[in-house]
N, C-alpha and C. Protein backbone atom coordinates (compact mmCIF):
# COMPACT_ATOMS: atom_id res chain seq x y z
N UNK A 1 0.84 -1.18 0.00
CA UNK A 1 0.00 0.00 0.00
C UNK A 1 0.88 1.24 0.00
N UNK A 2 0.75 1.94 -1.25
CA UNK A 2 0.96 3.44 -1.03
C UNK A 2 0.56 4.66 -0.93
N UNK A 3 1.68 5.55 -0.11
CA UNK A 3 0.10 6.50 0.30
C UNK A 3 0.91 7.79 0.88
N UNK A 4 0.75 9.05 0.93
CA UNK A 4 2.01 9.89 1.24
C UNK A 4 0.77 10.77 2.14
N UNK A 5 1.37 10.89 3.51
CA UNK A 5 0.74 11.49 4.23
C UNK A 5 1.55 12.79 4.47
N UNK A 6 0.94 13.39 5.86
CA UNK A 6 1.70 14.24 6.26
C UNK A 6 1.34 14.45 8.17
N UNK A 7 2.16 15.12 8.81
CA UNK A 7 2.09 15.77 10.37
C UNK A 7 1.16 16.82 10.48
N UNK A 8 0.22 16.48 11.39
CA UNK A 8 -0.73 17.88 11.59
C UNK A 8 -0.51 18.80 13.16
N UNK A 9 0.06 17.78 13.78
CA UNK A 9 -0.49 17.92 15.09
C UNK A 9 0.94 17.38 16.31
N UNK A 10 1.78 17.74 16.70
CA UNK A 10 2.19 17.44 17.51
C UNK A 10 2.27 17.34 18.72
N UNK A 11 2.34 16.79 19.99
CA UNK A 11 1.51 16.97 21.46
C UNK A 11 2.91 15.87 22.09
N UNK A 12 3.61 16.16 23.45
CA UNK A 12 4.05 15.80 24.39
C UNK A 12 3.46 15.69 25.96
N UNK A 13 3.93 14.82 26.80
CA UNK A 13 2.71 14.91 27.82
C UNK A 13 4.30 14.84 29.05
N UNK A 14 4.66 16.26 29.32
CA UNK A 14 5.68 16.46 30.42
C UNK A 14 5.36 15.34 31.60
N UNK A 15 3.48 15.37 31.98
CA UNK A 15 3.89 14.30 33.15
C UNK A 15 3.08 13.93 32.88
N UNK A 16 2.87 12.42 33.61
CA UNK A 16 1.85 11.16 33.28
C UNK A 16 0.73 12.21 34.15
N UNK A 17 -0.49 11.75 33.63
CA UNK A 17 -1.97 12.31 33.37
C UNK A 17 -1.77 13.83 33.98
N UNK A 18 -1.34 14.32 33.06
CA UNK A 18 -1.33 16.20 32.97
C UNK A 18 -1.75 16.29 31.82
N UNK A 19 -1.63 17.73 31.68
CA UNK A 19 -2.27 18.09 30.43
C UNK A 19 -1.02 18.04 29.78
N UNK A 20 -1.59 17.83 28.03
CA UNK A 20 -1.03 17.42 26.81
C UNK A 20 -0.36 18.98 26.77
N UNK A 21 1.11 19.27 25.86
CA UNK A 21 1.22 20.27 25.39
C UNK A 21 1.14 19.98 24.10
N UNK A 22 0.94 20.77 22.76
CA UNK A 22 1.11 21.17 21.57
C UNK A 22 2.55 21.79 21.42
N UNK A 23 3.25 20.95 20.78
CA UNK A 23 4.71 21.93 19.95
C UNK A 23 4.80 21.93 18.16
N UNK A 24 5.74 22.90 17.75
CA UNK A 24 5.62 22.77 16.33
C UNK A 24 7.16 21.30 16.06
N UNK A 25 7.88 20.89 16.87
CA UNK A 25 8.93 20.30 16.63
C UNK A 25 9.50 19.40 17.78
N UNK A 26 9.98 17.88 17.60
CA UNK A 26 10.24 17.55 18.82
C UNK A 26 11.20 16.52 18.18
N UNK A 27 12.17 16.19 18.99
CA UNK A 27 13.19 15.19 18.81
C UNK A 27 13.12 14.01 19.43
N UNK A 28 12.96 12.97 18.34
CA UNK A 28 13.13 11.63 18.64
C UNK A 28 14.31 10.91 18.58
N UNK A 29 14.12 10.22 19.87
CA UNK A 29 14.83 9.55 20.41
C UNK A 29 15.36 8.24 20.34
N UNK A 30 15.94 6.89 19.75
CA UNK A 30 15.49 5.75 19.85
C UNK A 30 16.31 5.29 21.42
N UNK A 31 14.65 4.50 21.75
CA UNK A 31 14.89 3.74 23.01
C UNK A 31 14.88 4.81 24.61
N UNK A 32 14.21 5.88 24.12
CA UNK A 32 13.95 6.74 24.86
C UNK A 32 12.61 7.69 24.13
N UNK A 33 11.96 7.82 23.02
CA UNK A 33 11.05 8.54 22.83
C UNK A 33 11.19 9.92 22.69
N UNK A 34 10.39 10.84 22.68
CA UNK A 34 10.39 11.80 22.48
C UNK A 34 10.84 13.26 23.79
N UNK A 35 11.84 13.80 23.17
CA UNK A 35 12.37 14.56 23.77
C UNK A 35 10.92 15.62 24.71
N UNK A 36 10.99 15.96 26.31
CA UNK A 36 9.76 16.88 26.63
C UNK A 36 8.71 15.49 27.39
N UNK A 37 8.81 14.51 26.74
CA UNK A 37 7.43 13.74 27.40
C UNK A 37 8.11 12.49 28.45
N UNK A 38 7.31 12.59 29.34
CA UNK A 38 7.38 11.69 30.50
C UNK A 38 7.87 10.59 30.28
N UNK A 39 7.63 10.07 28.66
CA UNK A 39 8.51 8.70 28.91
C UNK A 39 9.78 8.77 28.82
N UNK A 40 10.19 9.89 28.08
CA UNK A 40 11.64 10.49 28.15
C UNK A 40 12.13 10.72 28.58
N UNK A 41 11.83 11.29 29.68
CA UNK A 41 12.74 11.61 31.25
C UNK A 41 12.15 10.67 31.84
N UNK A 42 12.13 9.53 31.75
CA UNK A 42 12.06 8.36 32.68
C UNK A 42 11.22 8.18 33.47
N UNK A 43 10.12 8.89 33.95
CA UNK A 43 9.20 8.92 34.73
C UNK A 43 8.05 8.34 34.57
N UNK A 44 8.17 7.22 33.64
CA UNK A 44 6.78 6.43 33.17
C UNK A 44 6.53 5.53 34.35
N UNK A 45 5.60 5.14 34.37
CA UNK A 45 5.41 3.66 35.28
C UNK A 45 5.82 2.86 34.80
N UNK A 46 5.45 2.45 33.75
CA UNK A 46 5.48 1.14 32.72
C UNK A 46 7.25 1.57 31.89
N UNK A 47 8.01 2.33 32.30
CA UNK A 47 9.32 2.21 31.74
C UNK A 47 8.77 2.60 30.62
N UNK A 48 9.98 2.63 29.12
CA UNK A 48 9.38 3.10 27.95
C UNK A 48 10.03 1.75 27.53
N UNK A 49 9.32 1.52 26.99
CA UNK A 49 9.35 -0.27 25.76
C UNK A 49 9.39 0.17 24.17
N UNK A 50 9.66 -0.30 23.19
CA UNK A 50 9.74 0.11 22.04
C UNK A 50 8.51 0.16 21.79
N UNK A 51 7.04 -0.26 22.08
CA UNK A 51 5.96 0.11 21.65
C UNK A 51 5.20 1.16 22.39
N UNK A 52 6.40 2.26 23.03
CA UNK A 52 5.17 3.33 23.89
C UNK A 52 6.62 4.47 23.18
N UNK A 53 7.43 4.61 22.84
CA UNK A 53 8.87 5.04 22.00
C UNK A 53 7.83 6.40 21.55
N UNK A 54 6.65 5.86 20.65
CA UNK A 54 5.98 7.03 20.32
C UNK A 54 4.21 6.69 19.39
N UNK A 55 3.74 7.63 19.60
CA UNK A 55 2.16 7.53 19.23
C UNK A 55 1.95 8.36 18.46
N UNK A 56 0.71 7.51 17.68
CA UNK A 56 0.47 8.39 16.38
C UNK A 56 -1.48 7.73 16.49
N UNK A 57 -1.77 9.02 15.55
CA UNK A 57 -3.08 8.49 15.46
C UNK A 57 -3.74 9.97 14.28
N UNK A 58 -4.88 9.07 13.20
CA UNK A 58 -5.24 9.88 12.42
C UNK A 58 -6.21 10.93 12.46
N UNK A 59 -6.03 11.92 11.75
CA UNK A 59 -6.81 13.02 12.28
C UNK A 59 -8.29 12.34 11.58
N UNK A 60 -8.04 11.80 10.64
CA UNK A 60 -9.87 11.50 10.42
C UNK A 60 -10.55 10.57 11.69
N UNK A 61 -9.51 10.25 11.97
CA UNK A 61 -10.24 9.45 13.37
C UNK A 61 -10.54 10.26 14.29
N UNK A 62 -9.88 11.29 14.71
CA UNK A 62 -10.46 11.95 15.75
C UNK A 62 -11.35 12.47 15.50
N UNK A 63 -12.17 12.60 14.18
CA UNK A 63 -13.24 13.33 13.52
C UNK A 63 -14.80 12.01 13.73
N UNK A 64 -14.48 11.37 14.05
CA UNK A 64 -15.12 9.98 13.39
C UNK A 64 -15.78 10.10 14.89
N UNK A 65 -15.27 10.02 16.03
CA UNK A 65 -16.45 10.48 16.97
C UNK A 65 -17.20 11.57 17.54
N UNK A 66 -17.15 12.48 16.85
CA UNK A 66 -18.13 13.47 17.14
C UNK A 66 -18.98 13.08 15.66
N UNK A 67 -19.19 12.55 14.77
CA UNK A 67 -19.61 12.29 13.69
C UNK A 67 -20.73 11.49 14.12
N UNK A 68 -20.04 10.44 14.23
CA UNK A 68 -20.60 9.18 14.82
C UNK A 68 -21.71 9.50 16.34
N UNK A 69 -20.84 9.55 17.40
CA UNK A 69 -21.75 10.13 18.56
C UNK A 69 -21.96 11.47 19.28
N UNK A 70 -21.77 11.97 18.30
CA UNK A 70 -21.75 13.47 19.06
C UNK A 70 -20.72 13.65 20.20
N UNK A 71 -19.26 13.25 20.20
CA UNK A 71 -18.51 13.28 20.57
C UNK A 71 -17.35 14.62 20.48
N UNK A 72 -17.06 15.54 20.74
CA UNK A 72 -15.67 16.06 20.52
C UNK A 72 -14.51 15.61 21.06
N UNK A 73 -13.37 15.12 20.28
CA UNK A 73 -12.05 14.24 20.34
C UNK A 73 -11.30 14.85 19.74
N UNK A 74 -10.84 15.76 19.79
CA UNK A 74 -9.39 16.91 19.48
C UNK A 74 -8.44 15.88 19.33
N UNK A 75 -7.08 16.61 18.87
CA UNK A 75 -5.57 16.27 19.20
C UNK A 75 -5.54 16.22 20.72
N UNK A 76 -5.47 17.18 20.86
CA UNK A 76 -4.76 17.31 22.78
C UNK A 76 -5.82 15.79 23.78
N UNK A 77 -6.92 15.76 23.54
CA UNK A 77 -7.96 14.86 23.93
C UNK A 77 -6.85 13.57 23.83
N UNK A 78 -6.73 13.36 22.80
CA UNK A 78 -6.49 11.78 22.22
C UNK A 78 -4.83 11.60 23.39
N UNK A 79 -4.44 12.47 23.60
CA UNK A 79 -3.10 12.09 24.08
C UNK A 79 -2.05 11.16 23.59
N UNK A 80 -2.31 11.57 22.24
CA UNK A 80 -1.06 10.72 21.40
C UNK A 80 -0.03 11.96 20.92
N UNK A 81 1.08 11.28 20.23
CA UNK A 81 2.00 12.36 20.11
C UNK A 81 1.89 13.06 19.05
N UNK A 82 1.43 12.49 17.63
CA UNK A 82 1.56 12.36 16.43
C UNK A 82 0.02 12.56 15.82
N UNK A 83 -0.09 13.59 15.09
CA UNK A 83 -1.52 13.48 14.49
C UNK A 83 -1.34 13.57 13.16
N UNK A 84 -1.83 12.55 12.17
CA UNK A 84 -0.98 12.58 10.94
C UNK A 84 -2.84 12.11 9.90
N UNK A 85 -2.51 12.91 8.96
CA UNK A 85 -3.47 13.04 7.81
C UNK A 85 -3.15 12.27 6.66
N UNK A 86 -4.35 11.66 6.12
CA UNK A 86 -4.15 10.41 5.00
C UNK A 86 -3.04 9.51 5.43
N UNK A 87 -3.31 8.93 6.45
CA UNK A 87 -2.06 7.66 6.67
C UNK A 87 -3.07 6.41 7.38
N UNK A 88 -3.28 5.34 6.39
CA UNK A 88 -3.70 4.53 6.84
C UNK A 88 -3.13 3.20 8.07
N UNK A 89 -2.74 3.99 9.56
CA UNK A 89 -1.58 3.68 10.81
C UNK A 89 -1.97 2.21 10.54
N UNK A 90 -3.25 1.40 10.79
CA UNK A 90 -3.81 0.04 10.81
C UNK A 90 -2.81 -0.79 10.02
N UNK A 91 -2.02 -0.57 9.00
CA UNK A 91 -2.06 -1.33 8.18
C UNK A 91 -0.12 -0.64 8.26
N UNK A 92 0.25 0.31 9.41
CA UNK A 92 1.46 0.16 9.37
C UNK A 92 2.10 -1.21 10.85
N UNK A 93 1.19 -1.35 11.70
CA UNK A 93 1.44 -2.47 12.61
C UNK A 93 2.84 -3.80 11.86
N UNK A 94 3.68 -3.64 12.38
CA UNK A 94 4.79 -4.85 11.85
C UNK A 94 5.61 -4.05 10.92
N UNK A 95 5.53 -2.61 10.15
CA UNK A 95 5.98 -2.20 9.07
C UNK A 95 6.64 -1.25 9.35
N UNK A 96 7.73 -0.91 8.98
CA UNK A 96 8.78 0.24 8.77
C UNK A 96 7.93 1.17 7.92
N UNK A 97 8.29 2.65 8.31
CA UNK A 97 7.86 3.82 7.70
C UNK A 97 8.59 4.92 8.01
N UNK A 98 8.15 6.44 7.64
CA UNK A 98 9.51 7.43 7.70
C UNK A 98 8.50 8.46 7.94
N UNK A 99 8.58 8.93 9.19
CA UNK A 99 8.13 10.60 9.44
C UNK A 99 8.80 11.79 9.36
N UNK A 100 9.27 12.77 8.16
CA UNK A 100 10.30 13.65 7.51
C UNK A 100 11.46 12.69 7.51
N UNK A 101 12.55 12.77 8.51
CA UNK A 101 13.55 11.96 8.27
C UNK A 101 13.57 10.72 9.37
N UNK A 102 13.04 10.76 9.75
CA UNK A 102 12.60 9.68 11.32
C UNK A 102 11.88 8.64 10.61
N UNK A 103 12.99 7.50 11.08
CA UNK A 103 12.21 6.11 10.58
C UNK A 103 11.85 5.50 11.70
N UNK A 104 10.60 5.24 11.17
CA UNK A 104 9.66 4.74 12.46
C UNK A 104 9.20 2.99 12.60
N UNK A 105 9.09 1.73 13.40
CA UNK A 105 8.58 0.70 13.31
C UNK A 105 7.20 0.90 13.65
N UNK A 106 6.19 0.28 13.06
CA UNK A 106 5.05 0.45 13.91
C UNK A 106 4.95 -0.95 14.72
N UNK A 107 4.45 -0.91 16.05
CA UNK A 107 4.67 -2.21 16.64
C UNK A 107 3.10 -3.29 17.14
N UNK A 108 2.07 -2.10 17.43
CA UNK A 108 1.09 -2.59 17.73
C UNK A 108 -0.28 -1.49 17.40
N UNK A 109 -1.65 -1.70 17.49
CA UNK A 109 -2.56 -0.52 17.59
C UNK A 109 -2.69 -0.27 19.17
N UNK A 110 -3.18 0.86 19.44
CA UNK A 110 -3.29 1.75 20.54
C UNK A 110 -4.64 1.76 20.43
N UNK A 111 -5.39 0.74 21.70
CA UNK A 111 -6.54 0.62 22.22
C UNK A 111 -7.03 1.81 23.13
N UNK A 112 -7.89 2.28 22.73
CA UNK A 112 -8.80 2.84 23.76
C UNK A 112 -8.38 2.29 25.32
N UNK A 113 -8.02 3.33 26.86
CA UNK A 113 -8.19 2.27 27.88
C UNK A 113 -9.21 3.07 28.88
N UNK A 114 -9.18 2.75 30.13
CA UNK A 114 -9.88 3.30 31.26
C UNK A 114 -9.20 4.68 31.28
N UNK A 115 -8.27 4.74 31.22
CA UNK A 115 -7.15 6.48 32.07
C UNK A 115 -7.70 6.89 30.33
N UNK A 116 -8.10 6.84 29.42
CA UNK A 116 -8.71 7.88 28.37
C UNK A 116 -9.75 7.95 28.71
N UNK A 117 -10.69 7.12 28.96
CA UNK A 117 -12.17 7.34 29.28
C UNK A 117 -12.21 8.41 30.98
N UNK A 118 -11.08 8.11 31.52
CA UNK A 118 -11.50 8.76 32.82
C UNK A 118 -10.97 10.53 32.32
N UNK A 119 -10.22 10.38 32.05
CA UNK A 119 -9.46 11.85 31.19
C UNK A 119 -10.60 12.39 30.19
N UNK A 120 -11.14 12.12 29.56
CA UNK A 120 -12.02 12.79 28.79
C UNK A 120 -13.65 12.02 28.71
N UNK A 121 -13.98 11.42 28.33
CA UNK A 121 -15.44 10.31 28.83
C UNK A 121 -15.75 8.98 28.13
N UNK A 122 -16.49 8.55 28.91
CA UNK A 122 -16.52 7.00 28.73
C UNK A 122 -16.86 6.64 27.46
N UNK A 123 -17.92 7.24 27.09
CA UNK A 123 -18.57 7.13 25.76
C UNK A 123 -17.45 6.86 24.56
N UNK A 124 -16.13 7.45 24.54
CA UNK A 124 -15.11 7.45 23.99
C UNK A 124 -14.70 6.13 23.19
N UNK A 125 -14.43 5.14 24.17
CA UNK A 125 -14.15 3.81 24.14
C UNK A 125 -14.43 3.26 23.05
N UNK A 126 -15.90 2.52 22.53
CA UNK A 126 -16.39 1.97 21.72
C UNK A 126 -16.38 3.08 20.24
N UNK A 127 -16.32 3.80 20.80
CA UNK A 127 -16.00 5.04 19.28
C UNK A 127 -14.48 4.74 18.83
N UNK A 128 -13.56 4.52 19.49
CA UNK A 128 -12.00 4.82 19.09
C UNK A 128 -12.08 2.79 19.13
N UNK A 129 -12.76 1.89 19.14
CA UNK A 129 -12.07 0.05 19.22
C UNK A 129 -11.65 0.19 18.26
N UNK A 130 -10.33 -0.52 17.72
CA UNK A 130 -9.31 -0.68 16.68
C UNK A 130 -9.04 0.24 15.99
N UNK A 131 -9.23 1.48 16.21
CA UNK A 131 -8.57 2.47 15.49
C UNK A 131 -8.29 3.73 16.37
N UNK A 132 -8.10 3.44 17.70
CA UNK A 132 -7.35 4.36 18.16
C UNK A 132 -5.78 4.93 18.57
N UNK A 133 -5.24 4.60 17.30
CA UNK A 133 -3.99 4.96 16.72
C UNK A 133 -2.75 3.74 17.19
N UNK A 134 -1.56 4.18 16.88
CA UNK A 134 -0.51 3.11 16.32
C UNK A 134 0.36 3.32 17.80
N UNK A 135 1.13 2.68 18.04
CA UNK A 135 2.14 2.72 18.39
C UNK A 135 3.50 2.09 18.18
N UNK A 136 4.67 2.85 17.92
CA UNK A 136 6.04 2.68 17.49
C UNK A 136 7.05 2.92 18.06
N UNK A 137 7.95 2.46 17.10
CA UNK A 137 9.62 2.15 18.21
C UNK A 137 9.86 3.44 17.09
N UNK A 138 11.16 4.32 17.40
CA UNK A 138 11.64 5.15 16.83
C UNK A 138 12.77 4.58 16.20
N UNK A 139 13.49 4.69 15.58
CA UNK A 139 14.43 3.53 14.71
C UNK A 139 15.69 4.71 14.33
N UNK A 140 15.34 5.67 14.79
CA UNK A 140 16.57 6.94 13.91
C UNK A 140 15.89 8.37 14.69
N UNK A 141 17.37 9.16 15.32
CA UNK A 141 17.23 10.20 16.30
C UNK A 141 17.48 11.34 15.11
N UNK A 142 15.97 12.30 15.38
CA UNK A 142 16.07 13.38 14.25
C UNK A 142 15.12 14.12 14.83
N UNK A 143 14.87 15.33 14.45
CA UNK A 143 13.15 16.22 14.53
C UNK A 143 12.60 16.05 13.97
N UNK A 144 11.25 15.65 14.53
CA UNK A 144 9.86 15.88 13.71
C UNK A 144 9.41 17.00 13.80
N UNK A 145 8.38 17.44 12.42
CA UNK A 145 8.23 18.94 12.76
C UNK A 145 6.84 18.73 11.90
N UNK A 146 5.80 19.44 12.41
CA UNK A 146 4.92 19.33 11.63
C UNK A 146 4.66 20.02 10.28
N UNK A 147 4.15 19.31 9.51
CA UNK A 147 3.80 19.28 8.21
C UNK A 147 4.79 18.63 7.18
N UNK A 148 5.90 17.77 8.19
CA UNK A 148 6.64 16.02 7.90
C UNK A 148 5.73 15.51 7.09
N UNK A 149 6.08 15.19 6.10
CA UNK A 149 5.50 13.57 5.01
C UNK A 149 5.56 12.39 6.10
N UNK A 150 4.48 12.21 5.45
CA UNK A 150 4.77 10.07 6.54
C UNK A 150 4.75 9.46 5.49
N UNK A 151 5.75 8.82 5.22
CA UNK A 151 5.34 8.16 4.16
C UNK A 151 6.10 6.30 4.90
N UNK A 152 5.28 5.05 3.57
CA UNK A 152 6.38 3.73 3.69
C UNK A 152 6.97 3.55 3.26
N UNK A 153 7.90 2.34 3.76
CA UNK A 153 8.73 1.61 2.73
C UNK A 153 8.60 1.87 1.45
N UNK A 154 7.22 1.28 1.11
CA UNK A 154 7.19 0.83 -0.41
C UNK A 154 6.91 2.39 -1.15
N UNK A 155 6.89 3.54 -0.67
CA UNK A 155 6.35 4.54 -1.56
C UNK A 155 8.31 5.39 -1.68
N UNK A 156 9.15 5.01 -0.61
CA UNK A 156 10.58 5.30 0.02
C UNK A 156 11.01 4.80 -1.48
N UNK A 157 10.93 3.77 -0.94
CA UNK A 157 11.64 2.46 -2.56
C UNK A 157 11.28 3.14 -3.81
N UNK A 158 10.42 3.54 -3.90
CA UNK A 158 9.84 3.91 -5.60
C UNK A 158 10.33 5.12 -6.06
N UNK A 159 9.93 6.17 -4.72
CA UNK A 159 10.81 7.57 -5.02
C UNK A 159 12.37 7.11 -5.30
N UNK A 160 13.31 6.53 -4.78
CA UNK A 160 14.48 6.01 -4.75
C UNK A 160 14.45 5.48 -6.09
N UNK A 161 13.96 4.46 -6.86
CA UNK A 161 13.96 4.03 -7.91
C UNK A 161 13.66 4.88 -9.18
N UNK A 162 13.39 6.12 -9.23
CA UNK A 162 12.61 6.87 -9.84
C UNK A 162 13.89 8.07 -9.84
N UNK A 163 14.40 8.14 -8.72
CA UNK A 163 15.49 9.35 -9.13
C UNK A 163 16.66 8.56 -9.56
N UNK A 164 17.01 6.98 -9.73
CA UNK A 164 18.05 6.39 -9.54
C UNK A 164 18.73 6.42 -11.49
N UNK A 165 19.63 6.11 -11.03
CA UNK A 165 20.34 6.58 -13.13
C UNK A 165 19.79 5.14 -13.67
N UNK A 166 19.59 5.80 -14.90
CA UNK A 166 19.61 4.38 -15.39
C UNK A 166 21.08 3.85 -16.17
N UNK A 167 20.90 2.17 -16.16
CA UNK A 167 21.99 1.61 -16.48
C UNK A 167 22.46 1.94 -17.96
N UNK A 168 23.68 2.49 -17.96
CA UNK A 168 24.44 2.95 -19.43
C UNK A 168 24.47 1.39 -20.26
């Protein structure tokens, strides 16, 4: 699948259940996450594991429950890091991909849990099942900055093949 997205939305969370900040730029880390957020300065509960490294989730999704149930679900709401437009995350789970110059693994989806429903409301839950965004290992220390391409592998490869010489 190819598909060239882009960064809308960036958000760090200084301490576990505080409020989200919004930045235009943040530096990733591998095996530490994102520079500014709690899992980065070490203060997680759960340690940082390559599948909490960093979060992403699509802006049509956050649109999809106030649609659906008369819900409002912002960026800052969702408490992910990453809000990224036309990127189908579902289908990056197991797959290498590249946010501007940051290559990213995706490792698992990011379920809806209780600490979102208690942070913003319950109703939430069954609106966000299986598509409430990705989570990834960071694979390469660079800035993200919004309005970054996301793009995959396979769209990486083609641009690459496409500027490459041809054989004399």
């Amino acid at each position: 699948m190819v598909f060239n997205g882009q960064i809308s939305s960036i958000s760090i969370r200084p301490e576990p259940s505080k409020a989200v900040v919004e930045i235009d730029q943040v530096l990733s880390v591998p095996g530490k996450g994102l520079e500014g957020d709690y899992y980065f300065a070490g203060i997680a509960p759960k340690g940082v594991e390559p599948a909490r490294e960093i979060t992403l989730i699509e802006k049509e999704t956050l649109q999809a429950p106030e649609i659906e149930h008369n819900i409002f679900f912002g960026p800052v709401e969702s408490r992910l890091n990453l809000i990224t437009e036309n990127v189908p995350l579902n289908h990056l789970v197991g797959k290498e991909f590249r946010v501007g110059n940051v290559s990213l693994r995706g490792i698992r989806l990011c379920e809806p849990c209780a600490l979102l429903a208690s942070l913003t409301q319950k109703e939430i839950l069954p609106a966000l099942v299986h598509r409430g965004g990705l989570r990834a290992q960071i694979l390469k220390k660079e800035i993200i900055r919004v309005g970054d391409t996301v793009s995959n592998l396979e769209n990486i490869l083609d641009e690459e093949l496409a500027h490459a010489e041809p054989d004399q």
